[in-house]
N, C-alpha and C. Protein backbone atom coordinates (compact mmCIF):
# COMPACT_ATOMS: atom_id res chain seq x y z
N UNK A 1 -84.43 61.85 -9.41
CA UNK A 1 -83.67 61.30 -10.50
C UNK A 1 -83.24 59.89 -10.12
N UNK A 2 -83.73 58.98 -11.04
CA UNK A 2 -83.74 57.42 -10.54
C UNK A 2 -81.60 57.40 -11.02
N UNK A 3 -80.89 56.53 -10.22
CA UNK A 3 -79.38 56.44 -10.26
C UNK A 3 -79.50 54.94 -10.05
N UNK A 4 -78.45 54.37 -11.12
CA UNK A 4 -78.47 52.44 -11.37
C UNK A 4 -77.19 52.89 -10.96
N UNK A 5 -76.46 51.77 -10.31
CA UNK A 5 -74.85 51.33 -9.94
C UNK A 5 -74.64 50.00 -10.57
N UNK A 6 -74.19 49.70 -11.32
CA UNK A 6 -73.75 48.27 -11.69
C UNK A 6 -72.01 48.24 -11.54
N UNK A 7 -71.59 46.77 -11.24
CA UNK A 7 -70.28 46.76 -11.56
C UNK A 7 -70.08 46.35 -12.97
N UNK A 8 -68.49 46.94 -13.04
CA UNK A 8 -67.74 46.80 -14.47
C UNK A 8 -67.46 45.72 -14.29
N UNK A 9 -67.40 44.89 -15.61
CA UNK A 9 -67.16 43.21 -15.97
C UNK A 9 -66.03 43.53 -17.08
N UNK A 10 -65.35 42.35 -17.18
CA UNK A 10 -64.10 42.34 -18.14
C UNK A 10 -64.12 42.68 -19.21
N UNK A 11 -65.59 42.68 -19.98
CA UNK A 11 -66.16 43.62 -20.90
C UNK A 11 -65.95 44.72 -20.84
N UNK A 12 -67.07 45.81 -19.73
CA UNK A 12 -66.68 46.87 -19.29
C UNK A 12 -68.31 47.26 -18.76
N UNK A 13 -68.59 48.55 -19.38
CA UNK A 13 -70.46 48.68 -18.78
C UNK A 13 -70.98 47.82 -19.24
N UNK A 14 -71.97 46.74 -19.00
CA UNK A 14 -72.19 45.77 -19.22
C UNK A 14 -73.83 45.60 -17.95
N UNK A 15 -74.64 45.58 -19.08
CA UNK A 15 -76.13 45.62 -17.75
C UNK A 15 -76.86 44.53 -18.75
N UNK A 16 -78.12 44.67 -17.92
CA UNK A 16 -79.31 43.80 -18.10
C UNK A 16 -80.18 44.82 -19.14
N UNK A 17 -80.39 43.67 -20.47
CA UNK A 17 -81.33 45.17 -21.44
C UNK A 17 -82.28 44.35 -21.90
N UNK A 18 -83.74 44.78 -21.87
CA UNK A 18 -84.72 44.07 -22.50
C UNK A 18 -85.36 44.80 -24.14
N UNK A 19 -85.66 44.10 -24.80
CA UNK A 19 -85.83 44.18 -26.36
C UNK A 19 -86.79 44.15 -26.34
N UNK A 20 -87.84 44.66 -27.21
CA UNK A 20 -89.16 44.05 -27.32
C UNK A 20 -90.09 44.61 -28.51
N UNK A 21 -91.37 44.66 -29.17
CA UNK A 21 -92.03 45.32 -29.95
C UNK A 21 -91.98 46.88 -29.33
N UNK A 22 -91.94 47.70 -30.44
CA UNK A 22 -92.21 49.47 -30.76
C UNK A 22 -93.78 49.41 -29.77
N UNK A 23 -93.77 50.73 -29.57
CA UNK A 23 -95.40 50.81 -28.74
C UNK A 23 -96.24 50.54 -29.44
N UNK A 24 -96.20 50.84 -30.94
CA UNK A 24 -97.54 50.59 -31.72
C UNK A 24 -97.49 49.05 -31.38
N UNK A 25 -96.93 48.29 -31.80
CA UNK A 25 -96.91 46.71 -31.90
C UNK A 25 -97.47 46.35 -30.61
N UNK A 26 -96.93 47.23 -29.33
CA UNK A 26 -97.27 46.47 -28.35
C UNK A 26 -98.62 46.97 -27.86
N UNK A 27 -99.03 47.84 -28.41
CA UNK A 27 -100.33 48.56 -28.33
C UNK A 27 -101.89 47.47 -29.19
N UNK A 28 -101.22 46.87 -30.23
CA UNK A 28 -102.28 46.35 -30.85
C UNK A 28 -102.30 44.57 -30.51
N UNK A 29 -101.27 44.42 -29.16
CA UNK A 29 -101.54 43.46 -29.01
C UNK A 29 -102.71 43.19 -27.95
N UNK A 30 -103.41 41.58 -27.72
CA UNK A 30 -104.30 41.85 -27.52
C UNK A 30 -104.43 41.85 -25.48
N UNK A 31 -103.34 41.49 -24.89
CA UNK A 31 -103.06 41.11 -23.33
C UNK A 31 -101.76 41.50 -23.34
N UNK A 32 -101.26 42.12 -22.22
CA UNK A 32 -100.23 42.19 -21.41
C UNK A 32 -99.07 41.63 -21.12
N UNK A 33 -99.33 40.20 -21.09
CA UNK A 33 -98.55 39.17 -20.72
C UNK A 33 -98.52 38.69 -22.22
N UNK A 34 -98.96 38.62 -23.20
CA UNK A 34 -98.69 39.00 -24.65
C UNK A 34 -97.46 39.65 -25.25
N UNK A 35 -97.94 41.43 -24.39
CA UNK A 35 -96.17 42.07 -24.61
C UNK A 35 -95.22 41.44 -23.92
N UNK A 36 -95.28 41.43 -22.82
CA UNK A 36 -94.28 40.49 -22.04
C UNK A 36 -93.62 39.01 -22.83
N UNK A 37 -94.35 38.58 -23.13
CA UNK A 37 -93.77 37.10 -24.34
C UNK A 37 -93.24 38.00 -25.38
N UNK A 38 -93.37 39.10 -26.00
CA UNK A 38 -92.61 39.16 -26.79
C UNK A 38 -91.72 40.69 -26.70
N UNK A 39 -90.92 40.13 -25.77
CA UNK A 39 -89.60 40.74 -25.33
C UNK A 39 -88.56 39.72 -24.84
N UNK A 40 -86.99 40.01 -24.60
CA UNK A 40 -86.14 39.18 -24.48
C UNK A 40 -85.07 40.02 -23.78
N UNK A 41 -85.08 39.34 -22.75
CA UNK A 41 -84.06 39.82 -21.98
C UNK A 41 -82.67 39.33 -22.61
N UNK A 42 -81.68 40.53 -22.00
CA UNK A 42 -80.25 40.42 -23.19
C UNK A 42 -79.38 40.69 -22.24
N UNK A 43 -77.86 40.97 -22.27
CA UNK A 43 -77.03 41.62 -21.92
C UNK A 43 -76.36 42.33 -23.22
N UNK A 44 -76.44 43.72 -22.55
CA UNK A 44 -76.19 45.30 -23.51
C UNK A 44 -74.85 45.64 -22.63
N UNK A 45 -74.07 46.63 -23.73
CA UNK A 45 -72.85 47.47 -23.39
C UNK A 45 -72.98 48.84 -23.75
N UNK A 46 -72.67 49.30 -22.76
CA UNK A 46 -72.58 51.11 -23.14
C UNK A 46 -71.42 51.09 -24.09
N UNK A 47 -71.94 51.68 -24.88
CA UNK A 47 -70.88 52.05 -26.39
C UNK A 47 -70.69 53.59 -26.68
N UNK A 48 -69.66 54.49 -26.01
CA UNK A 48 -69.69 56.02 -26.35
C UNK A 48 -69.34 56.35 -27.60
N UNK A 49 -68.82 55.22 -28.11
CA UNK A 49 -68.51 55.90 -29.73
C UNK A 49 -69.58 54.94 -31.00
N UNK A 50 -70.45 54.66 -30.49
CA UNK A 50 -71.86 54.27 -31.11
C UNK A 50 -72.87 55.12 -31.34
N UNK A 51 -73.56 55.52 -32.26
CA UNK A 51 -74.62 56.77 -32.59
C UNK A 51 -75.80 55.93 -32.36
N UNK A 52 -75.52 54.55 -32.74
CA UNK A 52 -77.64 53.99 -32.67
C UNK A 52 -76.96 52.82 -32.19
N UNK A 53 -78.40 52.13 -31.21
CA UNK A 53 -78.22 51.17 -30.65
C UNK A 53 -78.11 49.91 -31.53
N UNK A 54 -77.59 48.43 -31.49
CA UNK A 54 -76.97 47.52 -32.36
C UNK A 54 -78.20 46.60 -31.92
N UNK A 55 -79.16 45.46 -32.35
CA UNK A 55 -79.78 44.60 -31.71
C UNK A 55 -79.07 43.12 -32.95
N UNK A 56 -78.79 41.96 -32.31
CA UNK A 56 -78.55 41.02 -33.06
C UNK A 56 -79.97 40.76 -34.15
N UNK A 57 -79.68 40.07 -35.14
CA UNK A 57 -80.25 39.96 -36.62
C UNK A 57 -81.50 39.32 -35.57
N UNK A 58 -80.32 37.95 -35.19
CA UNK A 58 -81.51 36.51 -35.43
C UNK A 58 -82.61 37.56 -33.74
N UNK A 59 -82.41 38.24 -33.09
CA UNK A 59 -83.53 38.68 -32.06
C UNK A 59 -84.61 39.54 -33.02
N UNK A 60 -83.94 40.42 -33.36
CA UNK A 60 -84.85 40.83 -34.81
C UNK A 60 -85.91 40.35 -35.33
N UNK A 61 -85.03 38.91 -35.83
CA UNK A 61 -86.00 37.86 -36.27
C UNK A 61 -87.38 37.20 -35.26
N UNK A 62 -86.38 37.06 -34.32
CA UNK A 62 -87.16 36.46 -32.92
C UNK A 62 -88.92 36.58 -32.87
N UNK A 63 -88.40 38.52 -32.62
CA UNK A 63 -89.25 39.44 -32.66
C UNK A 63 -90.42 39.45 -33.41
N UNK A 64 -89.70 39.41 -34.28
CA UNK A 64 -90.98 40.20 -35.39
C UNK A 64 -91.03 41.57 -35.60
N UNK A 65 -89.24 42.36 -35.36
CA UNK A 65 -89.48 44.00 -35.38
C UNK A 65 -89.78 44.62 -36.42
N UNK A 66 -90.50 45.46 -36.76
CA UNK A 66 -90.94 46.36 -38.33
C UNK A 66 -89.85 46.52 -39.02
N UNK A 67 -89.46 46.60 -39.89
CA UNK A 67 -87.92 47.23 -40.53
C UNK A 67 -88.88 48.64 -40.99
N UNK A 68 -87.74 49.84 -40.69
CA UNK A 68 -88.07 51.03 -40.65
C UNK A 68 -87.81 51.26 -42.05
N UNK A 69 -86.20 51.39 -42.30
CA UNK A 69 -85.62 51.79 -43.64
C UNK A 69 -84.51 51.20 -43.57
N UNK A 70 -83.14 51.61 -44.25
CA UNK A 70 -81.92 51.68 -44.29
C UNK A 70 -81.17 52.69 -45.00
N UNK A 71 -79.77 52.85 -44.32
CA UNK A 71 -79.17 53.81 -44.83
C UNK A 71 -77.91 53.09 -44.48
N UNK A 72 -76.40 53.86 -44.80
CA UNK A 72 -74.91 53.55 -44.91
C UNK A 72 -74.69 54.23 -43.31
N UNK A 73 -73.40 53.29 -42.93
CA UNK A 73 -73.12 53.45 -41.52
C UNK A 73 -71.58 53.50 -41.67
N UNK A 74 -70.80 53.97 -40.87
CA UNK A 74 -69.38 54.32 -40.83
C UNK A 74 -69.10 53.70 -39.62
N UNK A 75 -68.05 52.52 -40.18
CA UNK A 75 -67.16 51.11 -38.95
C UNK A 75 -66.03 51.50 -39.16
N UNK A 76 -65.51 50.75 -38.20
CA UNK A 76 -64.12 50.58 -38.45
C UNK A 76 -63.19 50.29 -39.61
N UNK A 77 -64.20 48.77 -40.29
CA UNK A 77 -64.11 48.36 -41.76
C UNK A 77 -64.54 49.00 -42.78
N UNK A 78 -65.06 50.36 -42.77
CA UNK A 78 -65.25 51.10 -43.50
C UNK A 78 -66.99 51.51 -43.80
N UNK A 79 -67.11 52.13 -45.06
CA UNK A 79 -68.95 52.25 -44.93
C UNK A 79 -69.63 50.85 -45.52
N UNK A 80 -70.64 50.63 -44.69
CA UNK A 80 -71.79 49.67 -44.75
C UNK A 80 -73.12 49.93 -44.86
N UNK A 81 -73.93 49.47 -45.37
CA UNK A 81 -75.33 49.18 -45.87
C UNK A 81 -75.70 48.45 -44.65
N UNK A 82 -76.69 49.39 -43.83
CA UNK A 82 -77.36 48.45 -42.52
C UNK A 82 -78.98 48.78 -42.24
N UNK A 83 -79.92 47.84 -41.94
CA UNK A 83 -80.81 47.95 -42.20
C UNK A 83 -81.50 48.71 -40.31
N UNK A 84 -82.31 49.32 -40.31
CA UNK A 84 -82.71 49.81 -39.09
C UNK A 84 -84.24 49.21 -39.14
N UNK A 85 -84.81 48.66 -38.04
CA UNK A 85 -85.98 48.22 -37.61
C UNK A 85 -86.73 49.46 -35.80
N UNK A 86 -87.89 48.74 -35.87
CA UNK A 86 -88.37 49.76 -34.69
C UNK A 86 -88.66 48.61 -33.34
N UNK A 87 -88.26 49.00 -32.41
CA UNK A 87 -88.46 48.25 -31.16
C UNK A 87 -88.78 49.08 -30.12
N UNK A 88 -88.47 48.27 -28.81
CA UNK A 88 -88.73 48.89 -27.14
C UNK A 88 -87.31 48.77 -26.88
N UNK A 89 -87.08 49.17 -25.56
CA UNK A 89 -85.30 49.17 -24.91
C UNK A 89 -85.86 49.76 -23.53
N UNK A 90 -85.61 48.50 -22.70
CA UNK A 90 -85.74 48.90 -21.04
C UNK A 90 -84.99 48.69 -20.24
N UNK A 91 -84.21 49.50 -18.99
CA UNK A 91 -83.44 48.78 -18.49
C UNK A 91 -83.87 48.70 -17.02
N UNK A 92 -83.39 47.16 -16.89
CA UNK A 92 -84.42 47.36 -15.12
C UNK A 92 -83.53 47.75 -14.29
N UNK A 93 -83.85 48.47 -13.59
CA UNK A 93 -83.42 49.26 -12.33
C UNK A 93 -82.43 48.04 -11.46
N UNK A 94 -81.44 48.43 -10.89
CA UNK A 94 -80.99 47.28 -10.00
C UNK A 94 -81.09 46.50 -9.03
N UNK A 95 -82.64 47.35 -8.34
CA UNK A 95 -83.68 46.85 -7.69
C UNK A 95 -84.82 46.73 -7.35
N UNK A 96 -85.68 45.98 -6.74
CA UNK A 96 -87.21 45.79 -7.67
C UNK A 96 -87.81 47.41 -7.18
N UNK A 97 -87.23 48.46 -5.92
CA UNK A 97 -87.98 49.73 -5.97
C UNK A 97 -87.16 51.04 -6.60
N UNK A 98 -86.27 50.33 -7.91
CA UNK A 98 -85.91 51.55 -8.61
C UNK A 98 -86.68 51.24 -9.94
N UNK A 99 -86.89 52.37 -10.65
CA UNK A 99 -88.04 52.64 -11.39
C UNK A 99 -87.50 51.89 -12.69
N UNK A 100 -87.91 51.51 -13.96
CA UNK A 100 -86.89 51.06 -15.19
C UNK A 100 -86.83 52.19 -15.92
N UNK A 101 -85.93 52.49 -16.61
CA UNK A 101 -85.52 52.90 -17.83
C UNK A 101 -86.70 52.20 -19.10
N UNK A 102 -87.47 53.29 -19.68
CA UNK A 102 -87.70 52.50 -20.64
C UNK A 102 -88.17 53.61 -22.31
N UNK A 103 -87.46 53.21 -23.34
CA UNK A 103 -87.92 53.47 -24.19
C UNK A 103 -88.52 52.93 -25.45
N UNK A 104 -90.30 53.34 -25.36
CA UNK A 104 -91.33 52.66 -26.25
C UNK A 104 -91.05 52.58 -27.35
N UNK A 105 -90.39 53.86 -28.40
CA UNK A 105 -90.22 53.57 -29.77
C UNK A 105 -88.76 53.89 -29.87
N UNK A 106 -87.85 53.02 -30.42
CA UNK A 106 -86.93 53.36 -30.73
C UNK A 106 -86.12 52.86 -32.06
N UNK A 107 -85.69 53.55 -33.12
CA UNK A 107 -84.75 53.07 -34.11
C UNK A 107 -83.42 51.94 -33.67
N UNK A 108 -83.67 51.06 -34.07
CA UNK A 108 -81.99 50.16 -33.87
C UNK A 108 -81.29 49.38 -34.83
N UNK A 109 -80.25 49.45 -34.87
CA UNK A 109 -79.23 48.99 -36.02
C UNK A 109 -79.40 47.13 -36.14
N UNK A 110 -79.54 46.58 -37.23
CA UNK A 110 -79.39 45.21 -37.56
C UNK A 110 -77.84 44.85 -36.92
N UNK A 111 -78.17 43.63 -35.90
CA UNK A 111 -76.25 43.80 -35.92
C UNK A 111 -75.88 42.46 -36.66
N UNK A 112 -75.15 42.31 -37.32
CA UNK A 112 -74.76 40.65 -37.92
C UNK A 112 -73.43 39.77 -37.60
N UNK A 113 -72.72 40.91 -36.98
CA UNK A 113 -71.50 39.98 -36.71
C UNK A 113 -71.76 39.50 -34.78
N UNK A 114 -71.95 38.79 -34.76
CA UNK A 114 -71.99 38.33 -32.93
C UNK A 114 -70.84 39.19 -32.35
N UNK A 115 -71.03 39.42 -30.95
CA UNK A 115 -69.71 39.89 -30.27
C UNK A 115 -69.92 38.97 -29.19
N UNK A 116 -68.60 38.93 -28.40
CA UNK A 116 -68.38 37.84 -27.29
C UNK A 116 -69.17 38.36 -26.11
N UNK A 117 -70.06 37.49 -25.36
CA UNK A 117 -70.39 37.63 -24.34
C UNK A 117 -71.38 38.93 -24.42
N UNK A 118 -71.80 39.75 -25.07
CA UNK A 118 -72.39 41.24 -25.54
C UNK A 118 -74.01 40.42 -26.82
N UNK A 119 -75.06 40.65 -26.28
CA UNK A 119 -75.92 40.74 -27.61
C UNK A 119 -76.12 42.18 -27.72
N UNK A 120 -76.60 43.52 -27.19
CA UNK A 120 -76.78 44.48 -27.65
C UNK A 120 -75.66 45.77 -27.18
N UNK A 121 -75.52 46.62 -28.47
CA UNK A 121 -74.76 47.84 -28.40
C UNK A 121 -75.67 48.94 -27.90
N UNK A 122 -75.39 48.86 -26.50
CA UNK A 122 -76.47 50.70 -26.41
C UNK A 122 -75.56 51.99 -26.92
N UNK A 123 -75.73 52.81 -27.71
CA UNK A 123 -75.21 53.74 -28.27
C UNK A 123 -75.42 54.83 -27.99
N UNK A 124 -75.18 56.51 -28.74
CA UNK A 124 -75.58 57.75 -27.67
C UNK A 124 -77.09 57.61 -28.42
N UNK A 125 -77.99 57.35 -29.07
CA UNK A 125 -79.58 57.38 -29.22
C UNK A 125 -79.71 56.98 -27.61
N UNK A 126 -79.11 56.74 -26.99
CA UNK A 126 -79.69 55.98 -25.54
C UNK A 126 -78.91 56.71 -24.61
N UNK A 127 -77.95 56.51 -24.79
CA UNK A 127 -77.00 57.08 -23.43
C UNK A 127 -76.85 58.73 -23.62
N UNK A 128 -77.53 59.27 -24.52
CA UNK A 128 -77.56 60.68 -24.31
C UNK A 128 -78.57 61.19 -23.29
N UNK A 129 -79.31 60.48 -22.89
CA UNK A 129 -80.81 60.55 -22.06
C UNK A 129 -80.00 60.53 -20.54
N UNK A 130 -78.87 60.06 -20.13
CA UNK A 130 -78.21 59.44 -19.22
C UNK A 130 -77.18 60.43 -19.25
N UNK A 131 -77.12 60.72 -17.46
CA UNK A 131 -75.75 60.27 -17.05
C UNK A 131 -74.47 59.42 -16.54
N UNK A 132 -73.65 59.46 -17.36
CA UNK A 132 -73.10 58.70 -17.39
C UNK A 132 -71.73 58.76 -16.66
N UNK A 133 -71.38 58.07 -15.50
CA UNK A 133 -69.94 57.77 -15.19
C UNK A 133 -69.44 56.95 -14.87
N UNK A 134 -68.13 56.45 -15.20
CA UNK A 134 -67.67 55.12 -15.04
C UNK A 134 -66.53 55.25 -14.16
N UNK A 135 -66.44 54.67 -12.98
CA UNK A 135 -65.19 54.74 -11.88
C UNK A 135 -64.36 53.48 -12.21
N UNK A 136 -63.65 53.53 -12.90
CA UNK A 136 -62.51 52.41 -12.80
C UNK A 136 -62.19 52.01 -11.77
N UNK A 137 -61.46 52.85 -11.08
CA UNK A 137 -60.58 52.03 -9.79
C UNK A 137 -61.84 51.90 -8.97
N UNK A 138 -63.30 52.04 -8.54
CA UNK A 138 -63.76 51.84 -8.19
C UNK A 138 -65.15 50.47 -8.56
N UNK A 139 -64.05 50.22 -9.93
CA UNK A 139 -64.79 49.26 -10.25
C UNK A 139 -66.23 48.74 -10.68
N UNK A 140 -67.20 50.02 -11.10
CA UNK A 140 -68.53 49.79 -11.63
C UNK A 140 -69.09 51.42 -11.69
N UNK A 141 -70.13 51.53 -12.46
CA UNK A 141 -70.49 52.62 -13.63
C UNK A 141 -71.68 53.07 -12.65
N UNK A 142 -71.91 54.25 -13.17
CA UNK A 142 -73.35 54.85 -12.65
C UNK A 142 -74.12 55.38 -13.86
N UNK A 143 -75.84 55.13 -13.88
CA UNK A 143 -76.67 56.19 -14.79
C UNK A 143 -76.95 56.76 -13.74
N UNK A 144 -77.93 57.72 -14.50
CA UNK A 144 -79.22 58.63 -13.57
C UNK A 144 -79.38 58.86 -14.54
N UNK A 145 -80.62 59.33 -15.14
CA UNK A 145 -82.00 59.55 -16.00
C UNK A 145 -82.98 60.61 -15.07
């Protein structure tokens, strides 16, 4: 069972997350280093009271991700109309001989309002795959997958 240690930042879980085309997309491209150009490394937050992961609009855009569908979502500000697209979500290991985290197809939420210092919300679509613990006084989080 591969185990990441990162430390907590004033944010809080706070890692390295890469974005990129759904497998089909990255399947019909035509080289390797092809998929690789079109992915974007980010900084993501573990979010326990998030159901689907958040990706900013304009990376979306970046991208070129499929839009899947949409449906109504429940915020703080009440219910919203949010559009869901299909991507990748990898997380690299904390060192080059731990294995990555990676998932080929995944649903993710349009996000439109920026947050500080945060481009993506990882939510439980992700962190249910994970264990998850966070040591405060010890100052930084653990997965295992």
């Amino acid at each position: 069972m591969p185990v990441y240690n990162f430390p907590l930042t004033s944010q809080g879980p706070t890692l390295p997350v890469l974005i990129g085309l759904g497998g089909q997309q990255t399947a019909s491209l035509p080289s390797l280093a092809q998929a690789a150009q079109r992915s974007v490394l980010l900084r993501g937050i573990l979010d326990t009271a998030s159901n689907v992961t958040v990706v900013p609009a304009a990376i979306i855009a970046q991208l070129g991700l499929p839009l899947h569908s949409s449906r109504t979502t429940t915020t703080t500000a009440g219910v919203i109309n949010v559009w869901l697209f299909i991507a990748s979500l990898s997380i690299p290991g904390p060192g080059p001989a731990v294995p990555m985290f990676t998932r080929p197809l995944l649903r993710v939420m349009e996000g439109t309002v920026p947050l500080p210092n945060v481009d993506v919300v990882i939510g439980q679509d992700i962190l249910s795959e994970f264990l998850f613990l966070q040591d405060g006084p010890g100052g930084r989080f653990t997965l295992a997958f």
